[in-house]
PDB file of N, CA and C in Angstrom:
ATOM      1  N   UNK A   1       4.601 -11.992  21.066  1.00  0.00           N
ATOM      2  CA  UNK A   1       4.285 -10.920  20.137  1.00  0.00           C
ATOM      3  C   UNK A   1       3.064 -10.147  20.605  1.00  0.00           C
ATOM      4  N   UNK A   2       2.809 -10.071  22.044  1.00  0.00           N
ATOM      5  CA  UNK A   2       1.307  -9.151  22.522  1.00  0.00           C
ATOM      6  C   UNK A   2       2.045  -7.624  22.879  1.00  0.00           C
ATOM      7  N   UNK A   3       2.516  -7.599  21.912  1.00  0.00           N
ATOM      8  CA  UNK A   3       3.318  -5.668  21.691  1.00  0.00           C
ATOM      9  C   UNK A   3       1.795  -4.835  22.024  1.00  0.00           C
ATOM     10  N   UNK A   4       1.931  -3.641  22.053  1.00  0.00           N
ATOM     11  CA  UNK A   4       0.847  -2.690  22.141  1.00  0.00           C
ATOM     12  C   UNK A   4       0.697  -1.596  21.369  1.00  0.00           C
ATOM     13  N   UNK A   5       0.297  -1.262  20.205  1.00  0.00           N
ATOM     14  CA  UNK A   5      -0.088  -1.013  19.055  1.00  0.00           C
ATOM     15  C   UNK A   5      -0.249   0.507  19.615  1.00  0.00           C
ATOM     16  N   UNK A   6       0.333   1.579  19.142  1.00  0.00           N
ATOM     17  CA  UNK A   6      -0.382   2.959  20.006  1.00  0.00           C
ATOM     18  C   UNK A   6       0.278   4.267  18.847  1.00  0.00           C
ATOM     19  N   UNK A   7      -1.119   5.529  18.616  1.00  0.00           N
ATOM     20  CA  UNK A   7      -0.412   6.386  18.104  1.00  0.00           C
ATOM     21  C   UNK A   7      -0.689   7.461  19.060  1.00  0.00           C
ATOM     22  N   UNK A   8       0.099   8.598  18.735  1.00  0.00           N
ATOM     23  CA  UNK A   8      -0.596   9.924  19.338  1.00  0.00           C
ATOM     24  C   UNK A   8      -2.026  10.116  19.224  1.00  0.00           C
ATOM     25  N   UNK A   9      -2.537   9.959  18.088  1.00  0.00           N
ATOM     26  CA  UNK A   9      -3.949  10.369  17.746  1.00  0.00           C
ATOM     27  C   UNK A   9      -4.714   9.052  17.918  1.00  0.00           C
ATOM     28  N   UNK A  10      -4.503   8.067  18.918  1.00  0.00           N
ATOM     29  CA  UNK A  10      -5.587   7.027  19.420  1.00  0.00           C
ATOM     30  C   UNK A  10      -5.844   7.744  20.811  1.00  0.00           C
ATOM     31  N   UNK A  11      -7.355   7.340  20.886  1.00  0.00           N
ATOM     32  CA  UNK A  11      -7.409   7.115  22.399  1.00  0.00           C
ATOM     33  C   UNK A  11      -6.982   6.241  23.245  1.00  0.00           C
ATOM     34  N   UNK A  12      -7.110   6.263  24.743  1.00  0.00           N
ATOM     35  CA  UNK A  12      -6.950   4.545  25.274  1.00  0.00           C
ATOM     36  C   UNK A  12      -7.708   3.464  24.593  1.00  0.00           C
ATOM     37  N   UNK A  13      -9.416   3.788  24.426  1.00  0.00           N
ATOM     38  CA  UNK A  13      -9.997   3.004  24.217  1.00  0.00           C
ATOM     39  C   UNK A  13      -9.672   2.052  22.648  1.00  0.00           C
ATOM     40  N   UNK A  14      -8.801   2.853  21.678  1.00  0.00           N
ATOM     41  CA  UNK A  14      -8.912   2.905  20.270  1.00  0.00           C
ATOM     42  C   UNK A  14      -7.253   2.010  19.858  1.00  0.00           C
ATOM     43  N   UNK A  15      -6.819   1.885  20.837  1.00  0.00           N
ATOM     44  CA  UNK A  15      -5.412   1.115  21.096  1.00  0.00           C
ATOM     45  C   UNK A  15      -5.418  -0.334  21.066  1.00  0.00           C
ATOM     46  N   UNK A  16      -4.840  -1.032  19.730  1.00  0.00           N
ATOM     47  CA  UNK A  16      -4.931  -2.261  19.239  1.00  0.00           C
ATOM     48  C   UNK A  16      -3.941  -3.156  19.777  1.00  0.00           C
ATOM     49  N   UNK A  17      -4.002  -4.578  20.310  1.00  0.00           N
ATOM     50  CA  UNK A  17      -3.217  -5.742  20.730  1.00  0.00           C
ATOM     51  C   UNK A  17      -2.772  -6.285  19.725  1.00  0.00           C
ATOM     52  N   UNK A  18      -1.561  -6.462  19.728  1.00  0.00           N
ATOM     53  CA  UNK A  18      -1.040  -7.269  18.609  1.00  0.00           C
ATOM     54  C   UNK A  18      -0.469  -8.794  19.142  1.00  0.00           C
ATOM     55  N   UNK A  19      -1.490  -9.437  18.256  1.00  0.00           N
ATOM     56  CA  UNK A  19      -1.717 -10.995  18.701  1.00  0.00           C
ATOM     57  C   UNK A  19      -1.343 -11.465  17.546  1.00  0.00           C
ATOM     58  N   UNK A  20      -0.898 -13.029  18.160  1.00  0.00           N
ATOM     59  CA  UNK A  20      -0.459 -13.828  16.898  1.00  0.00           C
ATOM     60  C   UNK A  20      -1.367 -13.826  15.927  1.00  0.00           C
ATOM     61  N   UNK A  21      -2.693 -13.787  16.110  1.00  0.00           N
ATOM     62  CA  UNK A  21      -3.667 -14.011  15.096  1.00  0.00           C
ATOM     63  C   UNK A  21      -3.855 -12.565  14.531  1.00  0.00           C
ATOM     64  N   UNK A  22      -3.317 -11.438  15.255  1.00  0.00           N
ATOM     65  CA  UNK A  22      -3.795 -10.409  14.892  1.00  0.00           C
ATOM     66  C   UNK A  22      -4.136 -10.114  12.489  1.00  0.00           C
ATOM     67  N   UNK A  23      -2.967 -10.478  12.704  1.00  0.00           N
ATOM     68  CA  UNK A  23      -2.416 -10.273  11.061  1.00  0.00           C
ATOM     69  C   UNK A  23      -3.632 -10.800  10.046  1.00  0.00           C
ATOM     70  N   UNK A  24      -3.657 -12.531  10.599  1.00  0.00           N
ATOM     71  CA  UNK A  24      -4.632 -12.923  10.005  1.00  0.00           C
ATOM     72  C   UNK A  24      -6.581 -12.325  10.181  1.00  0.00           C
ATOM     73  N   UNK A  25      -6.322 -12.146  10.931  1.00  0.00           N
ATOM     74  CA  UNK A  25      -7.632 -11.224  11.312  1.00  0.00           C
ATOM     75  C   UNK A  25      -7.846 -10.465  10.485  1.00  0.00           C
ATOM     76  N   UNK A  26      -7.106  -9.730   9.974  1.00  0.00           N
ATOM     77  CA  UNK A  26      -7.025  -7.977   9.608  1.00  0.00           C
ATOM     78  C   UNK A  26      -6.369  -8.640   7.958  1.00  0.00           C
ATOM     79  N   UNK A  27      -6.330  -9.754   7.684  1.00  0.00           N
ATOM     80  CA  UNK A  27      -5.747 -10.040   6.411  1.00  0.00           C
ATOM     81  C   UNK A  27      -6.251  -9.304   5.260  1.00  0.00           C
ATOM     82  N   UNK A  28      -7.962  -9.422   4.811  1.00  0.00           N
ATOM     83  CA  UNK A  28      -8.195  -8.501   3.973  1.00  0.00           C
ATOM     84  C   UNK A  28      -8.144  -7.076   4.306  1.00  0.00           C
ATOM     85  N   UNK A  29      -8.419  -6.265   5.497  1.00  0.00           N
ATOM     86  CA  UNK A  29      -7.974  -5.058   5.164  1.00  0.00           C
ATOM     87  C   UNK A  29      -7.157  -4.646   4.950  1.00  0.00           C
ATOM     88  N   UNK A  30      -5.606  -5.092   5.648  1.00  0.00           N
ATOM     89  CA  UNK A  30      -3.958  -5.350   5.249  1.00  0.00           C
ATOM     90  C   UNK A  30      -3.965  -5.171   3.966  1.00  0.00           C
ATOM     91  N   UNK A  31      -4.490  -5.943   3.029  1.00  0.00           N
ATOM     92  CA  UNK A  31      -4.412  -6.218   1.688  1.00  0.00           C
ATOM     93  C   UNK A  31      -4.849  -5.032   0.730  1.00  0.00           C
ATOM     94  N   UNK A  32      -6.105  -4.650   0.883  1.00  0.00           N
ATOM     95  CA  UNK A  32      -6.361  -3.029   1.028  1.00  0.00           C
ATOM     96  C   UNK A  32      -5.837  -2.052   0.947  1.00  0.00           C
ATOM     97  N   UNK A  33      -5.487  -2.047   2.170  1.00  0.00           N
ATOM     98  CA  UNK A  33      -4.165  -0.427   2.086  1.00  0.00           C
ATOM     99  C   UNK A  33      -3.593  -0.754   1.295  1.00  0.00           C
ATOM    100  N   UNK A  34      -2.824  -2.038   1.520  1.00  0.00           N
ATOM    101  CA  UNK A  34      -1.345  -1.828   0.298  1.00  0.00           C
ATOM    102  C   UNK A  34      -1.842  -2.178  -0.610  1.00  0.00           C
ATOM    103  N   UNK A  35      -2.561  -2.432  -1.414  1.00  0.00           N
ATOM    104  CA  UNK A  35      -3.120  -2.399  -2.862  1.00  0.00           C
ATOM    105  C   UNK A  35      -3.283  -0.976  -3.314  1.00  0.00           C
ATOM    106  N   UNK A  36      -4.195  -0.088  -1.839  1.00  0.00           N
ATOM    107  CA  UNK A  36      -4.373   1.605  -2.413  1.00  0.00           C
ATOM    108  C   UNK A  36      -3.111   1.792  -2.779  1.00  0.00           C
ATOM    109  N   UNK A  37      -1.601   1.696  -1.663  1.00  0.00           N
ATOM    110  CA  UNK A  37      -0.509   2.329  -1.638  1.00  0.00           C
ATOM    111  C   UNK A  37       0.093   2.355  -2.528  1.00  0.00           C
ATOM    112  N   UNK A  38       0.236   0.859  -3.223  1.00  0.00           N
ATOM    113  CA  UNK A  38       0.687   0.379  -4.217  1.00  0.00           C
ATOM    114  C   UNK A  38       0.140   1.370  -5.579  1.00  0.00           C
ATOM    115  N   UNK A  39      -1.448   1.396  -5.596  1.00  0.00           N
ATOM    116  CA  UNK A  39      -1.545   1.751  -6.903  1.00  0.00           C
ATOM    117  C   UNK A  39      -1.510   3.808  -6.668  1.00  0.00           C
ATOM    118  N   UNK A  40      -1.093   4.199  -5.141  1.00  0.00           N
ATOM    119  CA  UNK A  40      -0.659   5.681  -5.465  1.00  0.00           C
ATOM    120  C   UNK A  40       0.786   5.837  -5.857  1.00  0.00           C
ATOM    121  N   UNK A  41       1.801   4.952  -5.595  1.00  0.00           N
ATOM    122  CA  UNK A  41       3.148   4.923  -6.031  1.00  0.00           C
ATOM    123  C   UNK A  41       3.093   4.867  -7.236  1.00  0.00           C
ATOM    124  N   UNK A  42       2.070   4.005  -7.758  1.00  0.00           N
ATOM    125  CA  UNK A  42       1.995   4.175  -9.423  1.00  0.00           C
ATOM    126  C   UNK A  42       1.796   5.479  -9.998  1.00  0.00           C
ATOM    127  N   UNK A  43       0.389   6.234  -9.390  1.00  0.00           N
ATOM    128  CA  UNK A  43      -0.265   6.901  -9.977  1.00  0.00           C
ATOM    129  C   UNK A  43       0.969   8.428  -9.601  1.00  0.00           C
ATOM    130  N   UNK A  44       1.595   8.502  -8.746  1.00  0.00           N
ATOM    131  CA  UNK A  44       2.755   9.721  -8.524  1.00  0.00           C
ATOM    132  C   UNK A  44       3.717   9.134  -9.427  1.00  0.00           C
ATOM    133  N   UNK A  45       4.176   8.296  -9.766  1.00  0.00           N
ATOM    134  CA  UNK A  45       5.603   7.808 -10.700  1.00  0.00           C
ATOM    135  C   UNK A  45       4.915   8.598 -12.161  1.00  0.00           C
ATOM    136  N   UNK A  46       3.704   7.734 -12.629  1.00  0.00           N
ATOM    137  CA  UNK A  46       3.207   8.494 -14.200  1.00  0.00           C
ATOM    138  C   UNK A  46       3.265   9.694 -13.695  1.00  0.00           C
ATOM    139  N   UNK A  47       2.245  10.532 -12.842  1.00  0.00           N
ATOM    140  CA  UNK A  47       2.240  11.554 -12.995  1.00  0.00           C
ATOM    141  C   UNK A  47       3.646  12.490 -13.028  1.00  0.00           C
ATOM    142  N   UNK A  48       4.826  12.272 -12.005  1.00  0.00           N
ATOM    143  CA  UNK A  48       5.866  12.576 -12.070  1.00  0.00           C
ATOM    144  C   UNK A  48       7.040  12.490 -13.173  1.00  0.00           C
ATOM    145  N   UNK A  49       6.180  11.691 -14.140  1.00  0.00           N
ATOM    146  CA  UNK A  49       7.796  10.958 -15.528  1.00  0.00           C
ATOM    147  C   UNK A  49       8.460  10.138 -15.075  1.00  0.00           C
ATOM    148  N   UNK A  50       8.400   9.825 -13.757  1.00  0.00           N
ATOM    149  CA  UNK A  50       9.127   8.676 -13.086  1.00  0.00           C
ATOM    150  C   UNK A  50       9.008   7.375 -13.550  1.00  0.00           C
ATOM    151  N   UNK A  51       9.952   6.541 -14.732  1.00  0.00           N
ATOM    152  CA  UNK A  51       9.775   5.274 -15.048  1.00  0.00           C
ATOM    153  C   UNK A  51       9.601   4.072 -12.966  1.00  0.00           C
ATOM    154  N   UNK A  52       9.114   3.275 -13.261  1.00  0.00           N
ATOM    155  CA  UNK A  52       8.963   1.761 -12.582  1.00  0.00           C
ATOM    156  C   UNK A  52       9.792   0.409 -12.887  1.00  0.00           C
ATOM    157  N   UNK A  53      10.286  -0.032 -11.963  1.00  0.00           N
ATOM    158  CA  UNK A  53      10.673  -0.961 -12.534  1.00  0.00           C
ATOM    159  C   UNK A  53       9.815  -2.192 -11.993  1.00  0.00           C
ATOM    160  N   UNK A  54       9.620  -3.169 -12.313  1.00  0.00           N
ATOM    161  CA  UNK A  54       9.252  -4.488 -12.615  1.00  0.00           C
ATOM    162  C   UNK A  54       9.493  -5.870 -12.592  1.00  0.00           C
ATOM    163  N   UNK A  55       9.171  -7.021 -12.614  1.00  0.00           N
ATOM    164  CA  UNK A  55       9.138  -8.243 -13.061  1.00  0.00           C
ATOM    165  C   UNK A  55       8.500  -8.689 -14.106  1.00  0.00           C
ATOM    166  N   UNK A  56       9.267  -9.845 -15.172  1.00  0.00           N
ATOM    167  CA  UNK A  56       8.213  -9.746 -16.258  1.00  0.00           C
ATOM    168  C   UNK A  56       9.282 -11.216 -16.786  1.00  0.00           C
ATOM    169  N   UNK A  57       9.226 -12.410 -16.831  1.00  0.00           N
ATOM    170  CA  UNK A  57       9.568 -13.376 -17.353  1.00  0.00           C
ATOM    171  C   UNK A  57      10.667 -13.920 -16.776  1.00  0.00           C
ATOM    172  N   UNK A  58      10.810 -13.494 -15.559  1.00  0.00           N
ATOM    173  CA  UNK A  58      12.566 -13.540 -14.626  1.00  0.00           C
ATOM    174  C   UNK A  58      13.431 -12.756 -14.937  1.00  0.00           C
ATOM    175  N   UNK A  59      12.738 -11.491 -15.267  1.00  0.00           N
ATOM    176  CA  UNK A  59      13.811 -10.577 -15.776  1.00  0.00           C
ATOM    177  C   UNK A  59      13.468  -9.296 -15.278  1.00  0.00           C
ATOM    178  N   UNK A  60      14.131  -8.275 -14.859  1.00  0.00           N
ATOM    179  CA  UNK A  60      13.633  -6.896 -14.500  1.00  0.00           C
ATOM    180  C   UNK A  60      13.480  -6.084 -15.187  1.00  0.00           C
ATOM    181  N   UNK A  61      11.903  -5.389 -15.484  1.00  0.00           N
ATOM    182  CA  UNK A  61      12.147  -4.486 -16.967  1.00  0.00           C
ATOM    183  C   UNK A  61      11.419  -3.369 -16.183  1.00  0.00           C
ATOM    184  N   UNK A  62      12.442  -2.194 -17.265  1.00  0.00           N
ATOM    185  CA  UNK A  62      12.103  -0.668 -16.577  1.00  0.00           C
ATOM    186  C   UNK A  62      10.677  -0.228 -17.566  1.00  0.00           C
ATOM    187  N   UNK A  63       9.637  -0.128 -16.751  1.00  0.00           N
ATOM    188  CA  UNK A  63       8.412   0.542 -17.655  1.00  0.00           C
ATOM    189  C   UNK A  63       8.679   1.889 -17.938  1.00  0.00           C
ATOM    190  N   UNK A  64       8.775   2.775 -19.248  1.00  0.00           N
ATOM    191  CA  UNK A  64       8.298   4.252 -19.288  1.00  0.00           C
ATOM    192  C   UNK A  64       7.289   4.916 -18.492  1.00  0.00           C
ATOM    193  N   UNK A  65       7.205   5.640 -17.928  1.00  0.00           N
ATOM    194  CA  UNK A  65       5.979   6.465 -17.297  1.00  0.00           C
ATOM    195  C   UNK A  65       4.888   6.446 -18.266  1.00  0.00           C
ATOM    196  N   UNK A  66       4.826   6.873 -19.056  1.00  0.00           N
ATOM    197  CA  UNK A  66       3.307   6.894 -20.258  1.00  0.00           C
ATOM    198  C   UNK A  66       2.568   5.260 -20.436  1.00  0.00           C
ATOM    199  N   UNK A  67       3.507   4.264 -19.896  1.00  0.00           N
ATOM    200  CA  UNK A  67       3.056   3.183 -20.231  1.00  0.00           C
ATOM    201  C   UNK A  67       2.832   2.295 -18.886  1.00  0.00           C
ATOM    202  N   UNK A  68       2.776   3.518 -17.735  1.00  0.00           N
ATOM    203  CA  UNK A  68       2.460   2.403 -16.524  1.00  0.00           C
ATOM    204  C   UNK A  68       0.820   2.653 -16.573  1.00  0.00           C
ATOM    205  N   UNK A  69       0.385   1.289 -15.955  1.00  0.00           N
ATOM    206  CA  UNK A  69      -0.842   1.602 -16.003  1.00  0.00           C
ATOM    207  C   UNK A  69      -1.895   1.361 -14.632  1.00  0.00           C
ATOM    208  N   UNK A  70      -2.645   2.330 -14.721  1.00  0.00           N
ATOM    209  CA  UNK A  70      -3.250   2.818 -13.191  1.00  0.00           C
ATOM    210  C   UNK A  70      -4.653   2.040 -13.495  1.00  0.00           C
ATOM    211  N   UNK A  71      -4.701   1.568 -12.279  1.00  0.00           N
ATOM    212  CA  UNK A  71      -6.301   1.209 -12.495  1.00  0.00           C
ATOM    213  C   UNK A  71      -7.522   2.048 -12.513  1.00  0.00           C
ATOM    214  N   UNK A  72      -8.362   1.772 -12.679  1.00  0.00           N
ATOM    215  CA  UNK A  72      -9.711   2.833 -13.242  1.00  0.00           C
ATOM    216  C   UNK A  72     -10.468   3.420 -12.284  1.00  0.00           C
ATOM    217  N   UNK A  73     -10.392   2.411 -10.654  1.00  0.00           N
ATOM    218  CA  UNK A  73     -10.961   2.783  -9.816  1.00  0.00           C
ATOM    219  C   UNK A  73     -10.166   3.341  -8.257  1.00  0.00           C
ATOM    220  N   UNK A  74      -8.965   3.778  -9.283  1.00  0.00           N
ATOM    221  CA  UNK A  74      -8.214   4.643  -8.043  1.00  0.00           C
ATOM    222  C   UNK A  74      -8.328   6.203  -7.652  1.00  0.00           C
ATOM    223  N   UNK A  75      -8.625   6.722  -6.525  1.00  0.00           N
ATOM    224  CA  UNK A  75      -8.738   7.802  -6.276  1.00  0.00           C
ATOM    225  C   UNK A  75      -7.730   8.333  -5.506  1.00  0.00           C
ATOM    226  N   UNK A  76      -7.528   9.571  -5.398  1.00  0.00           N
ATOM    227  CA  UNK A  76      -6.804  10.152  -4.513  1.00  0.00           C
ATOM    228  C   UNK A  76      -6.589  10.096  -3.043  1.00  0.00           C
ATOM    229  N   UNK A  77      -5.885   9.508  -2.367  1.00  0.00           N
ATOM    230  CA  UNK A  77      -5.940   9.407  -0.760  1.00  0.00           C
ATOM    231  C   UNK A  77      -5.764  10.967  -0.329  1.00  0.00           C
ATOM    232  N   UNK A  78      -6.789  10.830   1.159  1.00  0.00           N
ATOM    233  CA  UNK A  78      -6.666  11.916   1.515  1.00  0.00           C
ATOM    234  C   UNK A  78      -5.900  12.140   2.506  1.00  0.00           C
ATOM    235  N   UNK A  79      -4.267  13.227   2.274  1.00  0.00           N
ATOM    236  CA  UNK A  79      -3.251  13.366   2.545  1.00  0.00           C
ATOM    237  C   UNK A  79      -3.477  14.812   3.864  1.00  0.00           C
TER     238      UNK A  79
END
């Protein structure tokens, strides 16, 4: 798994190894993004009327948009 990690907009120098340990390394920032991502899918579904669906007792329940709820310290990613 020593793949080579590369975008257009890296430099050579800025080009990441992907190692077995890599993941765990990077575990809390991993966690991070997709927590932001997570809570902008939220915050576009309310804003959009777009109900969510869910888990909630082993059962799948569809939330209303007015009743999903965004956390307090989410901001806008810059797109």
């Amino acid at each position: 798994m020593d793949e080579l990690l590369t975008d257009k907009a890296m430099s050579e120098r800025q080009q990441l190894r992907l190692t077995n340990d890599f993941v765990s390394k990077q575990a809390i920032e991993i966690g991070e993004v997709l927590q932001r991502a997570v809570n902008h899918a939220l915050l576009m579904h309310k804003r959009l009327g777009n109900p969510i669906a869910t888990w909630k007792d082993g059962k799948v329940v569809i939330v209303p948009p007015e009743e999903i709820v965004i956390p307090t310290d989410v901001t806008e990613p810059n797109e």
